[in-house]
N, C-alpha and C. Protein backbone atom coordinates (compact mmCIF):
# COMPACT_ATOMS: atom_id res chain seq x y z
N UNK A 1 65.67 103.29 72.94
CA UNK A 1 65.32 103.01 74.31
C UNK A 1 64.44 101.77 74.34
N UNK A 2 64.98 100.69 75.56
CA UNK A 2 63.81 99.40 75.52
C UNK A 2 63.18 99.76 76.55
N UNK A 3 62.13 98.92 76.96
CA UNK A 3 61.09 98.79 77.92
C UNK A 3 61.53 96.94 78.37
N UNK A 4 61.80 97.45 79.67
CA UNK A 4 62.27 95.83 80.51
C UNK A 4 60.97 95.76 81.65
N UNK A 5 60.71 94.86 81.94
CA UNK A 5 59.53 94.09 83.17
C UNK A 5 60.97 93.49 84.19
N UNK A 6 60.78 94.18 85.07
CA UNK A 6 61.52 93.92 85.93
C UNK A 6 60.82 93.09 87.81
N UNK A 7 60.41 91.59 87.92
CA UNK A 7 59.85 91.50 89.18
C UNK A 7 61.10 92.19 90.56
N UNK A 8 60.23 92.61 91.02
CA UNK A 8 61.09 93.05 92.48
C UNK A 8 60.88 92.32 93.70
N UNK A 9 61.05 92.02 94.82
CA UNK A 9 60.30 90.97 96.17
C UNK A 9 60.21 92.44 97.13
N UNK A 10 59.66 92.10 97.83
CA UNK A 10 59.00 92.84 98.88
C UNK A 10 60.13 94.04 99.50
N UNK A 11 61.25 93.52 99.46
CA UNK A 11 62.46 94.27 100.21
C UNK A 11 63.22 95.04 99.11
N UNK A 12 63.37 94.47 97.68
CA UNK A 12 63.43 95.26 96.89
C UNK A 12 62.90 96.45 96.71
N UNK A 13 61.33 96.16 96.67
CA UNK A 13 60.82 97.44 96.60
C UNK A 13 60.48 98.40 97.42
N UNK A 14 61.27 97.73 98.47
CA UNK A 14 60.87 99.20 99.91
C UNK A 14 62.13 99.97 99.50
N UNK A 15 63.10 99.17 99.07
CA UNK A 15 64.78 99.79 98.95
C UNK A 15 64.04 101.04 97.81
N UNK A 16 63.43 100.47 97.17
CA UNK A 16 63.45 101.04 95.61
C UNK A 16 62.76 102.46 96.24
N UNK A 17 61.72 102.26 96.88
CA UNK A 17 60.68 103.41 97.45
C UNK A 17 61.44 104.70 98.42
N UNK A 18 61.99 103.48 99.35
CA UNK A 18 63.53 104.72 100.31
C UNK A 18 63.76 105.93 99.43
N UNK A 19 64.90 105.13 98.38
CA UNK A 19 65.51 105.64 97.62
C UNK A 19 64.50 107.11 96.64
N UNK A 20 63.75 106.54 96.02
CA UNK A 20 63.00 107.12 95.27
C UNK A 20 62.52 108.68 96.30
N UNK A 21 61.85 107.99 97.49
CA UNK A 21 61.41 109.05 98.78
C UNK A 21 63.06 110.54 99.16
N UNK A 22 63.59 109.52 99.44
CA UNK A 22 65.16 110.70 99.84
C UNK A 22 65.72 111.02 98.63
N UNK A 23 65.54 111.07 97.10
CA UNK A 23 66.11 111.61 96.01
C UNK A 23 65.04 112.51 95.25
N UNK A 24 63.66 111.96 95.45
CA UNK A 24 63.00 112.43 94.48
C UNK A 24 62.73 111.83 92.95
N UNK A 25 63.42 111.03 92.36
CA UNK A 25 64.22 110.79 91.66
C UNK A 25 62.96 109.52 90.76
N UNK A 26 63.04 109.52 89.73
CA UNK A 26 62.07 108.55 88.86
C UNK A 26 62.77 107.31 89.17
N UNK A 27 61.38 106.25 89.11
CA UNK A 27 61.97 104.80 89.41
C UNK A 27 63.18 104.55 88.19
N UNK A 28 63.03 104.85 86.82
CA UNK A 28 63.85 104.13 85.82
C UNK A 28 65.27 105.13 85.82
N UNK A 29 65.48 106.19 86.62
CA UNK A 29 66.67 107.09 86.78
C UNK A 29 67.23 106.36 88.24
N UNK A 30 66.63 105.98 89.50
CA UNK A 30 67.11 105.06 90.73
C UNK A 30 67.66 103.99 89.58
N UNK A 31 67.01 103.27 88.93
CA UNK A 31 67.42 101.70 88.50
C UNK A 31 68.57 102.20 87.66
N UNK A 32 68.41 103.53 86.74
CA UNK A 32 69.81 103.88 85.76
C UNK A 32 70.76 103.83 86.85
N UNK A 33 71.04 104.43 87.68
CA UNK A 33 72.04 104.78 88.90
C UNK A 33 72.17 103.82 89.47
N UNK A 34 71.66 102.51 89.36
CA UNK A 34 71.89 101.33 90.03
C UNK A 34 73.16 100.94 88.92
N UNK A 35 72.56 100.60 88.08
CA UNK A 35 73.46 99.72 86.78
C UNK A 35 74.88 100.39 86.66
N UNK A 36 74.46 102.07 86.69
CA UNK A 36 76.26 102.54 86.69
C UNK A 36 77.14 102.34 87.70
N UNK A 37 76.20 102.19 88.63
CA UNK A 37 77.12 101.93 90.43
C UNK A 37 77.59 100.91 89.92
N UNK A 38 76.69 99.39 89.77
CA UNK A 38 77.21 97.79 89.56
C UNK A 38 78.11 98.06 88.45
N UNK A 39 77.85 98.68 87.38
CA UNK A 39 78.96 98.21 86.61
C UNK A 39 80.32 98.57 86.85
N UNK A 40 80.31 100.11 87.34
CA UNK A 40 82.27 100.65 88.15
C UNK A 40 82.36 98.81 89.17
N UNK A 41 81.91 98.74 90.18
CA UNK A 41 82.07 97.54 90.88
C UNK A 41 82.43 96.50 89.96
N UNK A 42 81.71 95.71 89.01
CA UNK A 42 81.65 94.68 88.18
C UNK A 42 83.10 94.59 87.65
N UNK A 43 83.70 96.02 86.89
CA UNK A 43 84.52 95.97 86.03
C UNK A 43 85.80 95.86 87.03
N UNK A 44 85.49 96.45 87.87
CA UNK A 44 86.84 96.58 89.03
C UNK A 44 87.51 94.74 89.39
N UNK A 45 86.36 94.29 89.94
CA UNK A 45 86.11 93.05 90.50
C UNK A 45 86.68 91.70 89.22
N UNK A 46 86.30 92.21 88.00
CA UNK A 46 86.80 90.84 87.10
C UNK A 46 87.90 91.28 86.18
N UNK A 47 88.60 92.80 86.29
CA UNK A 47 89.74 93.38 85.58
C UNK A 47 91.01 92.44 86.76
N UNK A 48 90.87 91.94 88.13
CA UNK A 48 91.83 91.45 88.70
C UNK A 48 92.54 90.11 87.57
N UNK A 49 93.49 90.23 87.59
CA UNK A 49 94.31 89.50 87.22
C UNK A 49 94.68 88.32 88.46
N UNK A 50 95.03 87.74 88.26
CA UNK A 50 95.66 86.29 89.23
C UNK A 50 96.51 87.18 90.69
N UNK A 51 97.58 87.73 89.81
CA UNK A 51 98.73 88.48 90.69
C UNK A 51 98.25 88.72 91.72
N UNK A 52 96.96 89.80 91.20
CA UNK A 52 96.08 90.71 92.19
C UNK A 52 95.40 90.28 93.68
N UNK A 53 94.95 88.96 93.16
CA UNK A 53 94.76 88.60 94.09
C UNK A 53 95.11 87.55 95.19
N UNK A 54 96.01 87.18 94.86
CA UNK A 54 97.34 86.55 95.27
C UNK A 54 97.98 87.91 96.24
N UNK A 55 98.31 89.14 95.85
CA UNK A 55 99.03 90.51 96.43
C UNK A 55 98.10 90.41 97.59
N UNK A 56 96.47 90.30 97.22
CA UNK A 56 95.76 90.24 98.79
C UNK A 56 95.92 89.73 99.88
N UNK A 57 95.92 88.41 99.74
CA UNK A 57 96.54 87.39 100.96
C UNK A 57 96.88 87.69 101.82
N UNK A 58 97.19 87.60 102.95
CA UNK A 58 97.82 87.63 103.88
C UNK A 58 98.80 87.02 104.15
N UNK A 59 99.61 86.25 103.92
CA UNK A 59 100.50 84.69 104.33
C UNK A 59 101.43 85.44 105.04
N UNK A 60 101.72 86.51 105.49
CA UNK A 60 102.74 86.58 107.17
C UNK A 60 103.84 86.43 106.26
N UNK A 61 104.85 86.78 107.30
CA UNK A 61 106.86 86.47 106.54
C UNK A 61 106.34 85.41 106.10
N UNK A 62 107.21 85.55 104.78
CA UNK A 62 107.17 83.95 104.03
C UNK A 62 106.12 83.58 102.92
N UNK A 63 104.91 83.74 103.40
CA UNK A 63 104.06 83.07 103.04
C UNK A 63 104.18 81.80 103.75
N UNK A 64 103.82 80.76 102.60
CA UNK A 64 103.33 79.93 103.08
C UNK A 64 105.12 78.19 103.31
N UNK A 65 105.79 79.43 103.15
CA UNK A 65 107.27 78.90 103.02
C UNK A 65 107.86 77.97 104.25
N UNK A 66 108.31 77.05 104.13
CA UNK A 66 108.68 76.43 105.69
C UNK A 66 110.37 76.83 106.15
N UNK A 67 111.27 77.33 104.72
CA UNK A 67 112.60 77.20 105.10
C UNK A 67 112.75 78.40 104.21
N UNK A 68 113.48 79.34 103.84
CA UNK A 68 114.32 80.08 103.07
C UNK A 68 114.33 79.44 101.81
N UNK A 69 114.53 80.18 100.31
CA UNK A 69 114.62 79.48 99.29
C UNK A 69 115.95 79.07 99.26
N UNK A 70 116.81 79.35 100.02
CA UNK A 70 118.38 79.21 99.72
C UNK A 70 118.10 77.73 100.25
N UNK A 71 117.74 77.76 101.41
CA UNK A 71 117.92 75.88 101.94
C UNK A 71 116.65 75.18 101.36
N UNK A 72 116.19 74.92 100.35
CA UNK A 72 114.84 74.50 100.08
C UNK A 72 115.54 72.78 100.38
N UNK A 73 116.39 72.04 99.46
CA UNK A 73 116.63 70.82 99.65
C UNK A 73 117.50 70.57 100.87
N UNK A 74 117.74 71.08 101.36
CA UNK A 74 118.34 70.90 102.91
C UNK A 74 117.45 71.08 103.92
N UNK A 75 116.41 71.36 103.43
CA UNK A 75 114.97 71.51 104.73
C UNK A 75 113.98 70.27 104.42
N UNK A 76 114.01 70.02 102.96
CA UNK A 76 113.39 68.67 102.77
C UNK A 76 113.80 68.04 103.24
N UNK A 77 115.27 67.65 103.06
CA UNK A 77 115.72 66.61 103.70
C UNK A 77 115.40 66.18 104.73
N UNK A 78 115.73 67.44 105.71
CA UNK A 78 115.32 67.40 107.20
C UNK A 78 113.75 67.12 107.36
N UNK A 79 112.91 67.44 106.77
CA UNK A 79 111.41 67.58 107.02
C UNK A 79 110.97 65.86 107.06
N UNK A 80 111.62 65.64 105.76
CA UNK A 80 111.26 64.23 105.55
C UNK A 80 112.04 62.95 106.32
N UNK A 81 113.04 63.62 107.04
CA UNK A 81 113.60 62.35 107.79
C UNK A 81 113.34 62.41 109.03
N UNK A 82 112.78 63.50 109.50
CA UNK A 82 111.98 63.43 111.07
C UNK A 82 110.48 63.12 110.65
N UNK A 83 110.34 62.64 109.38
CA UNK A 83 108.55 62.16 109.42
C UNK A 83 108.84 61.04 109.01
N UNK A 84 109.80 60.55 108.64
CA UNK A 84 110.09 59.00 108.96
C UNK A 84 110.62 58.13 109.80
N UNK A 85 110.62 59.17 110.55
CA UNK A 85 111.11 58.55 111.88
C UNK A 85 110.37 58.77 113.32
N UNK A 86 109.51 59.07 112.94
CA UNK A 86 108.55 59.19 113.86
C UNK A 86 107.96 57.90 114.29
């Protein structure tokens, strides 16, 4: 077992006191129960893979698609010859 010095700011330690007040509960058993909360969160949060959060997005039909993949060079075409002719 170590011994850590931990500074807290003013709002920290009212949280810390709440807590401590509605559990009962020793300051270094609140702070244990802190670290296991953050770490389920932590591990959740950086186990995402790319995919994952890409699947979040929102992008509506399509995404972010302007034409069907079937017409991709038949929509360029078109895209780019009404912006040159503008």
């Amino acid at each position: 077992m170590s011994t850590r010095t931990v500074r807290l700011d003013d709002e920290a330690e009212k949280i810390l006191q709440e807590i401590r007040n509605v559990t009962g509960l020793f300051i270094s058993d609140v702070l244990k129960q802190g670290l296991i909360s953050y770490r389920e969160k932590a591990l959740i949060t950086t186990q995402k893979m790319p995919i994952d959060i890409y699947s979040e997005l929102d992008l509506g039909p399509g995404g972010y698609a302007i034409a069907d993949s079937t017409k991709v060079k038949q929509t360029v075409k078109e895209k780019l010859k009404n912006k040159l002719n503008k």
